[in-house]
PDB file of N, CA and C in Angstrom:
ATOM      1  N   UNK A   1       0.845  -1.172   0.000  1.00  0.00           N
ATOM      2  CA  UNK A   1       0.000   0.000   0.000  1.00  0.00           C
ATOM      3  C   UNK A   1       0.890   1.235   0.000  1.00  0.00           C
ATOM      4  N   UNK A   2       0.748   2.016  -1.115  1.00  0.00           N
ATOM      5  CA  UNK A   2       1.320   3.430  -0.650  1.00  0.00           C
ATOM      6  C   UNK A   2       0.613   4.702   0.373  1.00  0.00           C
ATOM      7  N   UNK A   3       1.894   4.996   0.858  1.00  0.00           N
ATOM      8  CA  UNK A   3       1.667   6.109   1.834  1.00  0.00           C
ATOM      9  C   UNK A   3       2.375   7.075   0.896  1.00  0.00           C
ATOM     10  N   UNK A   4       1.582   8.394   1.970  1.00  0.00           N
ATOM     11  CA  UNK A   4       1.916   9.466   1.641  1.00  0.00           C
ATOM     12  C   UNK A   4       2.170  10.416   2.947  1.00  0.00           C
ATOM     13  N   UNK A   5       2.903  11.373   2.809  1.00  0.00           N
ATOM     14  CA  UNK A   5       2.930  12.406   4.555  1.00  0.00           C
ATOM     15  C   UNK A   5       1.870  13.675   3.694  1.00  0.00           C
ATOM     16  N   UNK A   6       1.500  14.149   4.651  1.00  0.00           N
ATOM     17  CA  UNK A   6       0.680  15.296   4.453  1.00  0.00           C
ATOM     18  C   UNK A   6       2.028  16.719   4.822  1.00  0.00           C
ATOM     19  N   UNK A   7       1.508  17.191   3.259  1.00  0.00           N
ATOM     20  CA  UNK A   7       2.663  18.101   3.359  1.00  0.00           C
ATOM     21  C   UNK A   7       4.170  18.341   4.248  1.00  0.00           C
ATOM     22  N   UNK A   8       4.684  19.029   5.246  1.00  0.00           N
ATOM     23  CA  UNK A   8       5.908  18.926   5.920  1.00  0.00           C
ATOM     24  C   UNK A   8       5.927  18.009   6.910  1.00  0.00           C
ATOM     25  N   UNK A   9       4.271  17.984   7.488  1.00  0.00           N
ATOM     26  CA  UNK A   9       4.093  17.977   8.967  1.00  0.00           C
ATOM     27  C   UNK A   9       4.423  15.861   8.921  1.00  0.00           C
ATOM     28  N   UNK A  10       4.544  15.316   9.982  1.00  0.00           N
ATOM     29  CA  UNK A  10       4.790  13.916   9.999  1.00  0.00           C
ATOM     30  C   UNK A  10       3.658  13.205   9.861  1.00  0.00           C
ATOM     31  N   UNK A  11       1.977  13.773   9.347  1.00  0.00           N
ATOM     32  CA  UNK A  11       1.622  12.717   9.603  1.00  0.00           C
ATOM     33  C   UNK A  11       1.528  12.013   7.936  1.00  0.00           C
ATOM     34  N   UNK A  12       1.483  10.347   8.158  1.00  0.00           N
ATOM     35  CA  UNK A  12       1.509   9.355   7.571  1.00  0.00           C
ATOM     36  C   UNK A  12       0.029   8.973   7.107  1.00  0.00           C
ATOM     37  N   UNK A  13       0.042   8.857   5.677  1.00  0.00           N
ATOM     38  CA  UNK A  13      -1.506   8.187   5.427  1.00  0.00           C
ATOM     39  C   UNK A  13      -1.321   7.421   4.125  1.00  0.00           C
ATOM     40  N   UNK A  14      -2.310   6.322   4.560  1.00  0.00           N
ATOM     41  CA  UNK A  14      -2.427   5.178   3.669  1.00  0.00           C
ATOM     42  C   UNK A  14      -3.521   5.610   2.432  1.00  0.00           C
ATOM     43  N   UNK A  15      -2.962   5.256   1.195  1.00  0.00           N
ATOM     44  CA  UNK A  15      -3.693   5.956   0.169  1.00  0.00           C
ATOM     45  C   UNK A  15      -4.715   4.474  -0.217  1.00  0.00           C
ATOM     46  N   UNK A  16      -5.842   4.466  -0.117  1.00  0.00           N
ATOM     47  CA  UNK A  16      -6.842   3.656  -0.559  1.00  0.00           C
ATOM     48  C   UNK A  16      -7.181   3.862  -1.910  1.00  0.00           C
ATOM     49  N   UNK A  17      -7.868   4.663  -2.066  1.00  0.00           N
ATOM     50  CA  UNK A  17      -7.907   4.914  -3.672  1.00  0.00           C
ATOM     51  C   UNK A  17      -7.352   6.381  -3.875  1.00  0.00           C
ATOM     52  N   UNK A  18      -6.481   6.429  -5.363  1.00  0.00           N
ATOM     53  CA  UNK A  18      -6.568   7.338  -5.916  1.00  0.00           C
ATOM     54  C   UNK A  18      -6.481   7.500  -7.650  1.00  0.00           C
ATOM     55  N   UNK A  19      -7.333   8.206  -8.153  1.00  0.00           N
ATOM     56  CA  UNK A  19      -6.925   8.230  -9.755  1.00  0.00           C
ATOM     57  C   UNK A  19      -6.946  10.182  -9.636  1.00  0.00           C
ATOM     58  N   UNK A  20      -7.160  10.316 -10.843  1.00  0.00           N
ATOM     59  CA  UNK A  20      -6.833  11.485 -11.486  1.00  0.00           C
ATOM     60  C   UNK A  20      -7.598  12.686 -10.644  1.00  0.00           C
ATOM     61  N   UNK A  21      -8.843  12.083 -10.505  1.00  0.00           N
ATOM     62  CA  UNK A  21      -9.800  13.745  -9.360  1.00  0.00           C
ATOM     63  C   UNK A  21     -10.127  13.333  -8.380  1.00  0.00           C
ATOM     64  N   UNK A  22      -9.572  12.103  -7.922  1.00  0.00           N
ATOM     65  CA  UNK A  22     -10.518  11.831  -6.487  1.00  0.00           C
ATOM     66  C   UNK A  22      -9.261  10.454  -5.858  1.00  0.00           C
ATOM     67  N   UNK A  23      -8.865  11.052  -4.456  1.00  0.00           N
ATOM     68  CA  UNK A  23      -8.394  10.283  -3.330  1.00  0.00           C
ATOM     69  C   UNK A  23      -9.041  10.238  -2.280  1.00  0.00           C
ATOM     70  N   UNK A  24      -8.895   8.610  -1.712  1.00  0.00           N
ATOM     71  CA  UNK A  24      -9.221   8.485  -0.459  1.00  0.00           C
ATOM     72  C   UNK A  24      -8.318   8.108   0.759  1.00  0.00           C
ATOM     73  N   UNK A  25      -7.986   8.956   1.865  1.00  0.00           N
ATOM     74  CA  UNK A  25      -6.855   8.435   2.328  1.00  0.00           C
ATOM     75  C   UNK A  25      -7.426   7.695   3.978  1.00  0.00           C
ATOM     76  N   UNK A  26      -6.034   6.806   4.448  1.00  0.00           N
ATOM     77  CA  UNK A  26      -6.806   6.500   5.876  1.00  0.00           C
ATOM     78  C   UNK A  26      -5.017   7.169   6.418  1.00  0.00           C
ATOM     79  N   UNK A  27      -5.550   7.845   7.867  1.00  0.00           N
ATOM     80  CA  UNK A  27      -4.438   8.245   8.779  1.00  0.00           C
ATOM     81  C   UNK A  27      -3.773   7.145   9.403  1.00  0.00           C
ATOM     82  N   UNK A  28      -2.805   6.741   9.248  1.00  0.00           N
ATOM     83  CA  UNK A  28      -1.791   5.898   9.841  1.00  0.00           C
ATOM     84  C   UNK A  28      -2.325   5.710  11.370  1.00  0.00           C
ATOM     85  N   UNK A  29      -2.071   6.532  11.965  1.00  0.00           N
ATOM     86  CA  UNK A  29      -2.284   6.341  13.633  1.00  0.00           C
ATOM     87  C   UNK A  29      -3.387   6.455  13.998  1.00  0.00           C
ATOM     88  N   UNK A  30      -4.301   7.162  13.447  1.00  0.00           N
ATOM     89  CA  UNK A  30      -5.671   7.766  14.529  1.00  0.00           C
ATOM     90  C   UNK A  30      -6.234   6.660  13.473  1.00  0.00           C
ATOM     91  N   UNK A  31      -6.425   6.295  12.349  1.00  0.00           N
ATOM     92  CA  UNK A  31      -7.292   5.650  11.651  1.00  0.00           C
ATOM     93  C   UNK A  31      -8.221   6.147  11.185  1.00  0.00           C
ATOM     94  N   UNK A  32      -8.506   7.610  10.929  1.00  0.00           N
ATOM     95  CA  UNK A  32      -9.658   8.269  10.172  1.00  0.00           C
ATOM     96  C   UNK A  32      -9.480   8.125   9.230  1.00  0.00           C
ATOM     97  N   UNK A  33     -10.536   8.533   8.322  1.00  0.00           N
ATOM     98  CA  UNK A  33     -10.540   8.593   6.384  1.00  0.00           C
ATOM     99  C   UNK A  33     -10.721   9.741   6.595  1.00  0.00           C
ATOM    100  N   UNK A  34     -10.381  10.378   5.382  1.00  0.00           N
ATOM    101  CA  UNK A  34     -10.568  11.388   4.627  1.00  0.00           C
ATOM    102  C   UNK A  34     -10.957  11.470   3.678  1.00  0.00           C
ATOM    103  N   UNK A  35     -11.665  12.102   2.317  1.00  0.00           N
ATOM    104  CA  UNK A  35     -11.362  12.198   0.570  1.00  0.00           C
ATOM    105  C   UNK A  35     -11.443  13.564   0.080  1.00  0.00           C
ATOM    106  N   UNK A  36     -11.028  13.414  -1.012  1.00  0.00           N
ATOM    107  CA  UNK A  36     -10.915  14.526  -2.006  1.00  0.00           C
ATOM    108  C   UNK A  36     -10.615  14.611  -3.569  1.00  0.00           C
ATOM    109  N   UNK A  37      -9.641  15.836  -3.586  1.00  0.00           N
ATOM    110  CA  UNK A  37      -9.044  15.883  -4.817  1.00  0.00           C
ATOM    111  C   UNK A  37      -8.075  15.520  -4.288  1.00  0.00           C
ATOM    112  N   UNK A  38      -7.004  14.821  -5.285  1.00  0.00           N
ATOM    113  CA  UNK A  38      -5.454  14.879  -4.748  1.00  0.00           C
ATOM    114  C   UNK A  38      -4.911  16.182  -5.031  1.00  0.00           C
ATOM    115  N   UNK A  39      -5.205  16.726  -5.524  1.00  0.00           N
ATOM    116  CA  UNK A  39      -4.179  18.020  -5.740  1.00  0.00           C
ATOM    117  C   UNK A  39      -4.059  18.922  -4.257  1.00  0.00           C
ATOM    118  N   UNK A  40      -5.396  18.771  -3.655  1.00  0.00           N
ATOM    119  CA  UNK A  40      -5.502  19.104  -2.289  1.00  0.00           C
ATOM    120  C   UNK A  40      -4.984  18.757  -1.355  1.00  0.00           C
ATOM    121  N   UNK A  41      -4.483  17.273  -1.346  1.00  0.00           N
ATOM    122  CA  UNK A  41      -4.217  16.544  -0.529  1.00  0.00           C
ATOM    123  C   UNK A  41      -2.720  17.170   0.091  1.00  0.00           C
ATOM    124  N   UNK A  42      -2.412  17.617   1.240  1.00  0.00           N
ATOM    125  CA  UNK A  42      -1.248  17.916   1.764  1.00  0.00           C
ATOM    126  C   UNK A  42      -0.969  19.253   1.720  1.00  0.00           C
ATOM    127  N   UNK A  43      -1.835  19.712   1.503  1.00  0.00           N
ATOM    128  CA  UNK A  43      -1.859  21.667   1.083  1.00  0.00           C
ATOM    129  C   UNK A  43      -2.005  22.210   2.191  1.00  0.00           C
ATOM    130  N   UNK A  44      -2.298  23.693   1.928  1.00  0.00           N
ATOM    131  CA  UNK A  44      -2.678  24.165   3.050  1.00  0.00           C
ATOM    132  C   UNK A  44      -3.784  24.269   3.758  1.00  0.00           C
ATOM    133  N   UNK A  45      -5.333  24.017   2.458  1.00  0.00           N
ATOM    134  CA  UNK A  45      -6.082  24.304   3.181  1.00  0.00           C
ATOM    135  C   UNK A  45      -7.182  22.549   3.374  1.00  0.00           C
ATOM    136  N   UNK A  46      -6.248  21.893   2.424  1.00  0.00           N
ATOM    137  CA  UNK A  46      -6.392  20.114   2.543  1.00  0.00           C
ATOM    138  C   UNK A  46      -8.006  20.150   2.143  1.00  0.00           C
ATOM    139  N   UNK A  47      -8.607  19.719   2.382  1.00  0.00           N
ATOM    140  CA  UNK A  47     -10.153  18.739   2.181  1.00  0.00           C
ATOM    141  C   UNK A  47     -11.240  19.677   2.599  1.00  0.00           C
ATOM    142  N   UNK A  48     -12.379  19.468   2.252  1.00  0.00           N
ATOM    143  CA  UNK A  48     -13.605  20.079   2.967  1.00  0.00           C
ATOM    144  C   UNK A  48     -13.313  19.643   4.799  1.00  0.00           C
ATOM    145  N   UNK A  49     -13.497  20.419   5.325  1.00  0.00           N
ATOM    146  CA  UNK A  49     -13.869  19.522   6.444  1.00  0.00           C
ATOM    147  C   UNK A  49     -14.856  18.742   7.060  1.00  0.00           C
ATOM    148  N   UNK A  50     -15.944  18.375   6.137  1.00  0.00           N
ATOM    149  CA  UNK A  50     -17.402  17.551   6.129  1.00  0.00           C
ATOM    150  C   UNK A  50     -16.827  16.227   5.521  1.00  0.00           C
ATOM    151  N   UNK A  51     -15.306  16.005   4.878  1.00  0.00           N
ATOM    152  CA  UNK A  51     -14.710  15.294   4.117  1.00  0.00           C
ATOM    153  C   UNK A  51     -13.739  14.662   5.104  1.00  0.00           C
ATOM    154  N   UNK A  52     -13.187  15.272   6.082  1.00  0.00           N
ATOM    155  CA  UNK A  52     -12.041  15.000   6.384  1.00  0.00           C
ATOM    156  C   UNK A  52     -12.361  14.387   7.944  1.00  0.00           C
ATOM    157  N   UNK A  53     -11.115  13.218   8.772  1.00  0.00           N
ATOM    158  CA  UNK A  53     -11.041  12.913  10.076  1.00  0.00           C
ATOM    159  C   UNK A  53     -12.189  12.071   9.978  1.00  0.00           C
ATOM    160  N   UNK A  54     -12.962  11.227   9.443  1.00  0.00           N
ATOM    161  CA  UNK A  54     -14.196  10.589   9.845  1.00  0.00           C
ATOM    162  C   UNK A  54     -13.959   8.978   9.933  1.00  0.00           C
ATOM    163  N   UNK A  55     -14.660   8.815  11.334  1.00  0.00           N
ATOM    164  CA  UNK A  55     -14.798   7.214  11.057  1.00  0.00           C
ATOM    165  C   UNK A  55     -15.584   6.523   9.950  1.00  0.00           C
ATOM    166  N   UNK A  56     -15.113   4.993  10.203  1.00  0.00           N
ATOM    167  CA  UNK A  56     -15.293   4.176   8.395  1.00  0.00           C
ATOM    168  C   UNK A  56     -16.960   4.582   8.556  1.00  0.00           C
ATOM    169  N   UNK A  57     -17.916   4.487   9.561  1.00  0.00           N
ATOM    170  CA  UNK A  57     -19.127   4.135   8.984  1.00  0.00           C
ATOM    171  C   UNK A  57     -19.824   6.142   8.392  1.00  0.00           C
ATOM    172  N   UNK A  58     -18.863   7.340   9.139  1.00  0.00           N
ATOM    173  CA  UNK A  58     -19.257   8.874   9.068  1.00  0.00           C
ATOM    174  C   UNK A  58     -18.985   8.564   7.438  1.00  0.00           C
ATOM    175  N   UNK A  59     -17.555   8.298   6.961  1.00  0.00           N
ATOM    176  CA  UNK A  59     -16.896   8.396   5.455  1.00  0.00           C
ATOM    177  C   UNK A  59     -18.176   7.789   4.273  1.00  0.00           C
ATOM    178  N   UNK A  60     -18.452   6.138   4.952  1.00  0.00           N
ATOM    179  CA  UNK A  60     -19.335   5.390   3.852  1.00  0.00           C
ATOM    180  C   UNK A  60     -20.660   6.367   4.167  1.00  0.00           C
ATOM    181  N   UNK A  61     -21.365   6.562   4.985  1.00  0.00           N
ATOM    182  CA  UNK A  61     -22.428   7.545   5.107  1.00  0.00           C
ATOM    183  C   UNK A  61     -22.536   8.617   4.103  1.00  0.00           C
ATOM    184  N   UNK A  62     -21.277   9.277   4.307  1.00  0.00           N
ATOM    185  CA  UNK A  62     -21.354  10.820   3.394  1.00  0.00           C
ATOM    186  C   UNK A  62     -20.943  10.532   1.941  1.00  0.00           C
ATOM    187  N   UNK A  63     -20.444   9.481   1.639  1.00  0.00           N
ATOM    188  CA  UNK A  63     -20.074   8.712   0.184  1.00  0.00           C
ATOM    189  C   UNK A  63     -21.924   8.323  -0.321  1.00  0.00           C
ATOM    190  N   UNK A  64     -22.336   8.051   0.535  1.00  0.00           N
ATOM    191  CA  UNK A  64     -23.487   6.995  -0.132  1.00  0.00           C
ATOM    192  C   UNK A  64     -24.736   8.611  -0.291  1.00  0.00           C
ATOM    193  N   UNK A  65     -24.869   9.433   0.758  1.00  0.00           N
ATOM    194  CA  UNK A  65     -24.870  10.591  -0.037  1.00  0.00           C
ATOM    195  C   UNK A  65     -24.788  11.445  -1.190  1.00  0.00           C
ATOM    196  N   UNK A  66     -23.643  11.661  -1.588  1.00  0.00           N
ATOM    197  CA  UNK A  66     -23.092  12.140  -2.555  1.00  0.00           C
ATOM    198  C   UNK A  66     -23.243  11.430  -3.407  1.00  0.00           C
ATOM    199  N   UNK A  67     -23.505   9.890  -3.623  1.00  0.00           N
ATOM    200  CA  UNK A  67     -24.187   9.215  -4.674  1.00  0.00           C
ATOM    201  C   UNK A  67     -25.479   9.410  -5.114  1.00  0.00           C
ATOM    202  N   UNK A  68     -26.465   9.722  -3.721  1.00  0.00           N
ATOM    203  CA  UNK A  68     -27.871  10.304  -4.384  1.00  0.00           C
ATOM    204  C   UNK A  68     -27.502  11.618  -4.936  1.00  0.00           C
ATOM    205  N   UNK A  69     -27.218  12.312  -4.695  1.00  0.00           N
ATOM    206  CA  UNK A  69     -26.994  13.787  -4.933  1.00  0.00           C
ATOM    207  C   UNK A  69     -26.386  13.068  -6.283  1.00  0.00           C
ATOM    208  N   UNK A  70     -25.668  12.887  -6.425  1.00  0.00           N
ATOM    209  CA  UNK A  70     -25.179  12.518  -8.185  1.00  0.00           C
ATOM    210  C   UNK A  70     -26.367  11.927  -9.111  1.00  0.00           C
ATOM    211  N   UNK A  71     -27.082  10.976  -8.517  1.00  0.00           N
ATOM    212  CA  UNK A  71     -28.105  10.215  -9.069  1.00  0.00           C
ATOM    213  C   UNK A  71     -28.830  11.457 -10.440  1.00  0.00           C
ATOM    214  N   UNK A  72     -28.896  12.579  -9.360  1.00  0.00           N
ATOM    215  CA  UNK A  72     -30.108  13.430 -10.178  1.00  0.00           C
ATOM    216  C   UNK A  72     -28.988  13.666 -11.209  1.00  0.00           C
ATOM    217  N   UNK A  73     -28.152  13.876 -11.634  1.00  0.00           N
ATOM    218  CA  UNK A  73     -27.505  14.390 -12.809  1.00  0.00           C
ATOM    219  C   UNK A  73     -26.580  13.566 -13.465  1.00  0.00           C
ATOM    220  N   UNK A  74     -27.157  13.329 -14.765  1.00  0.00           N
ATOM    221  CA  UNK A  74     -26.905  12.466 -15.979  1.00  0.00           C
ATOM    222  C   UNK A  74     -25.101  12.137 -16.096  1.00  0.00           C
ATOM    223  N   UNK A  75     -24.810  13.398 -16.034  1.00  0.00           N
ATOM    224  CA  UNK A  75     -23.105  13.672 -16.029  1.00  0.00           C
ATOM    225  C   UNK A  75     -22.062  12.856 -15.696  1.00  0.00           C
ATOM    226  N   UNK A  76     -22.533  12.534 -13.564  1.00  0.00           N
ATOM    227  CA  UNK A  76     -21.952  12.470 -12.685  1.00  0.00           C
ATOM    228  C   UNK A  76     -21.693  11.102 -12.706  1.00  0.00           C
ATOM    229  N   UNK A  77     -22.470  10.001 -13.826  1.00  0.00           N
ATOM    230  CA  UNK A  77     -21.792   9.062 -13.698  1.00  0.00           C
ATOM    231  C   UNK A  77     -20.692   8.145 -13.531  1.00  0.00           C
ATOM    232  N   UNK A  78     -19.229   8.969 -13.745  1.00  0.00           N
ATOM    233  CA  UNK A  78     -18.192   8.281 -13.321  1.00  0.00           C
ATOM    234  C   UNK A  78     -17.868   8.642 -12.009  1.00  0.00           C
ATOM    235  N   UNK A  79     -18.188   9.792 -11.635  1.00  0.00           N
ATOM    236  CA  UNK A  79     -18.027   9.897 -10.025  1.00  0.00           C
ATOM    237  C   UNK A  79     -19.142   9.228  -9.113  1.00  0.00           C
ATOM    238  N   UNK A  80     -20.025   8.613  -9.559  1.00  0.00           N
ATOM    239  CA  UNK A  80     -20.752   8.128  -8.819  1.00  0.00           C
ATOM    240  C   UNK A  80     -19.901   6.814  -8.654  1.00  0.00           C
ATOM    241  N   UNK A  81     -19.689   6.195  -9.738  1.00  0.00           N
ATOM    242  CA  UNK A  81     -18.696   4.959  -9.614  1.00  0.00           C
ATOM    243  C   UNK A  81     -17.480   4.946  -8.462  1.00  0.00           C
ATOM    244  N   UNK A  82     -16.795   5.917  -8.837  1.00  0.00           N
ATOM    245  CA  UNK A  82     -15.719   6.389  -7.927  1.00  0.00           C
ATOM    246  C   UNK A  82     -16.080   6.274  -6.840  1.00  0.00           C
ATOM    247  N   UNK A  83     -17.612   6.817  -5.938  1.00  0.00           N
ATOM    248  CA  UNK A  83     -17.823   7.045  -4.479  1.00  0.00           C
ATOM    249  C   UNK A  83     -17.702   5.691  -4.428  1.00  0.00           C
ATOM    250  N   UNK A  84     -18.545   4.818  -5.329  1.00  0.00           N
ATOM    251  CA  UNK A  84     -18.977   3.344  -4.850  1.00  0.00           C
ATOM    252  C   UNK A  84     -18.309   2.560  -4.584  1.00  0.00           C
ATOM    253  N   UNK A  85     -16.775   2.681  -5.552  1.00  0.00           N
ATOM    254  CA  UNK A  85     -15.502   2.198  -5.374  1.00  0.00           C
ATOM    255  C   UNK A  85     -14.918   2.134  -4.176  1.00  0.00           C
ATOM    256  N   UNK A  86     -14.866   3.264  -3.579  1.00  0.00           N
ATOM    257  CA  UNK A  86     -14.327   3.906  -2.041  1.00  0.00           C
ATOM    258  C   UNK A  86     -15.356   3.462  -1.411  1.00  0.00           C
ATOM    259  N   UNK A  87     -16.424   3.073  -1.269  1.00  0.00           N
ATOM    260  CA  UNK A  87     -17.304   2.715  -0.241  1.00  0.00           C
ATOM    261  C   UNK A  87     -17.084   0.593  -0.246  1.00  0.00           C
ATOM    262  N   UNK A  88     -16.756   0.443  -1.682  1.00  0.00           N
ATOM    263  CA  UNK A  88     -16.098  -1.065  -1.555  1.00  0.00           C
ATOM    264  C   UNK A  88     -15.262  -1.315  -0.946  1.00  0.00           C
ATOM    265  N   UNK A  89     -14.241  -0.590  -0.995  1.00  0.00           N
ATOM    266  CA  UNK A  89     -12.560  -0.559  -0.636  1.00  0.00           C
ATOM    267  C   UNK A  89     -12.675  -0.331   1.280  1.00  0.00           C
ATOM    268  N   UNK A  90     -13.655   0.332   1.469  1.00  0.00           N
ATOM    269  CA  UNK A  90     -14.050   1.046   2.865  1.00  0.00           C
ATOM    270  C   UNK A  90     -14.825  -0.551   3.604  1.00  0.00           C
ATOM    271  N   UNK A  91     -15.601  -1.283   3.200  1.00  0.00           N
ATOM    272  CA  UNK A  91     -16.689  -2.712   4.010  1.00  0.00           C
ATOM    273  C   UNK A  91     -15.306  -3.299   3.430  1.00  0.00           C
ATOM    274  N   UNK A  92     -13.891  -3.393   3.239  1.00  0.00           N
ATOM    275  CA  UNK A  92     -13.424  -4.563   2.642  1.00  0.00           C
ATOM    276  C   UNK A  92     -14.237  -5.327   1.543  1.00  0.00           C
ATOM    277  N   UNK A  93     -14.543  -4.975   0.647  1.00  0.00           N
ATOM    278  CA  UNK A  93     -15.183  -5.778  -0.232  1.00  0.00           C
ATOM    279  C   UNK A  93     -14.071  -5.703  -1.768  1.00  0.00           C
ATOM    280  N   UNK A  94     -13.271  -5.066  -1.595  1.00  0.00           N
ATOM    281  CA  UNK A  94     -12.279  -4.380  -2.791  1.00  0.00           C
ATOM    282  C   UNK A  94     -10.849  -4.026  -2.626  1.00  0.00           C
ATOM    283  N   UNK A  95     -10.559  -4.535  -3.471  1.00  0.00           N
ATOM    284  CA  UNK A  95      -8.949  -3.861  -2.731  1.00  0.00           C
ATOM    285  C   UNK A  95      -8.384  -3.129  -3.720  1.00  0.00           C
ATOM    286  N   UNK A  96      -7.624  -1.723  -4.086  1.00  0.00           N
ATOM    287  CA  UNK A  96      -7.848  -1.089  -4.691  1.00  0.00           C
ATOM    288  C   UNK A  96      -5.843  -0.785  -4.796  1.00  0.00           C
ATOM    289  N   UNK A  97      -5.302  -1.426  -6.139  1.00  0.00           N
ATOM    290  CA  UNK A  97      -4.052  -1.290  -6.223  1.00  0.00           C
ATOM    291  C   UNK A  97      -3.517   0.117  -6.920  1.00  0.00           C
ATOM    292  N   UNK A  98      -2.435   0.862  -6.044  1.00  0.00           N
ATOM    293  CA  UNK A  98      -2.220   1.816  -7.179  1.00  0.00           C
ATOM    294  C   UNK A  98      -0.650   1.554  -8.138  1.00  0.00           C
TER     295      UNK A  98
END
């Protein structure tokens, strides 16, 4: 599994999924998830914070969300995939190589 540090500071996080607009990370020590963009990831102002620090069942909750909210628009179909992905990878049902 790759890790990553969040910008200077030491902390350590395990990258679960990531492709081109969307990462999901878990914190090494405390064990929260997070997601986002990666470009965000390690910045200054990092993630939404409705996104960030959440336990597995807060993360799959606000994922399965953001899937209805996608539902209504025709578009959003590959990001809907994406949440669903991260919500596999999240019950262990997926394992997600980068």
């Amino acid at each position: 599994m790759e890790q990553k540090y969040w910008g200077k500071s030491n902390e350590l996080y395990n990258i679960l999924y990531e492709d081109d607009r969307h990462i999901l990370v878990q914190n090494d020590e405390t064990k929260t998830y997070s997601f986002g963009m990666p470009k965000d990831f390690g910045s200054l102002y990092g993630f939404p914070i409705n996104q960030s620090i959440l336990t597995k069942s807060e993360c799959i909750n606000l994922l399965k969300r953001f899937i209805e909210i996608d539902k209504k628009y025709n578009d959003v179909n590959k990001t809907q995939k994406v949440y669903e992905t991260m919500i596999l990878i999240l019950e262990g049902q997926n394992e997600y190589f980068i």
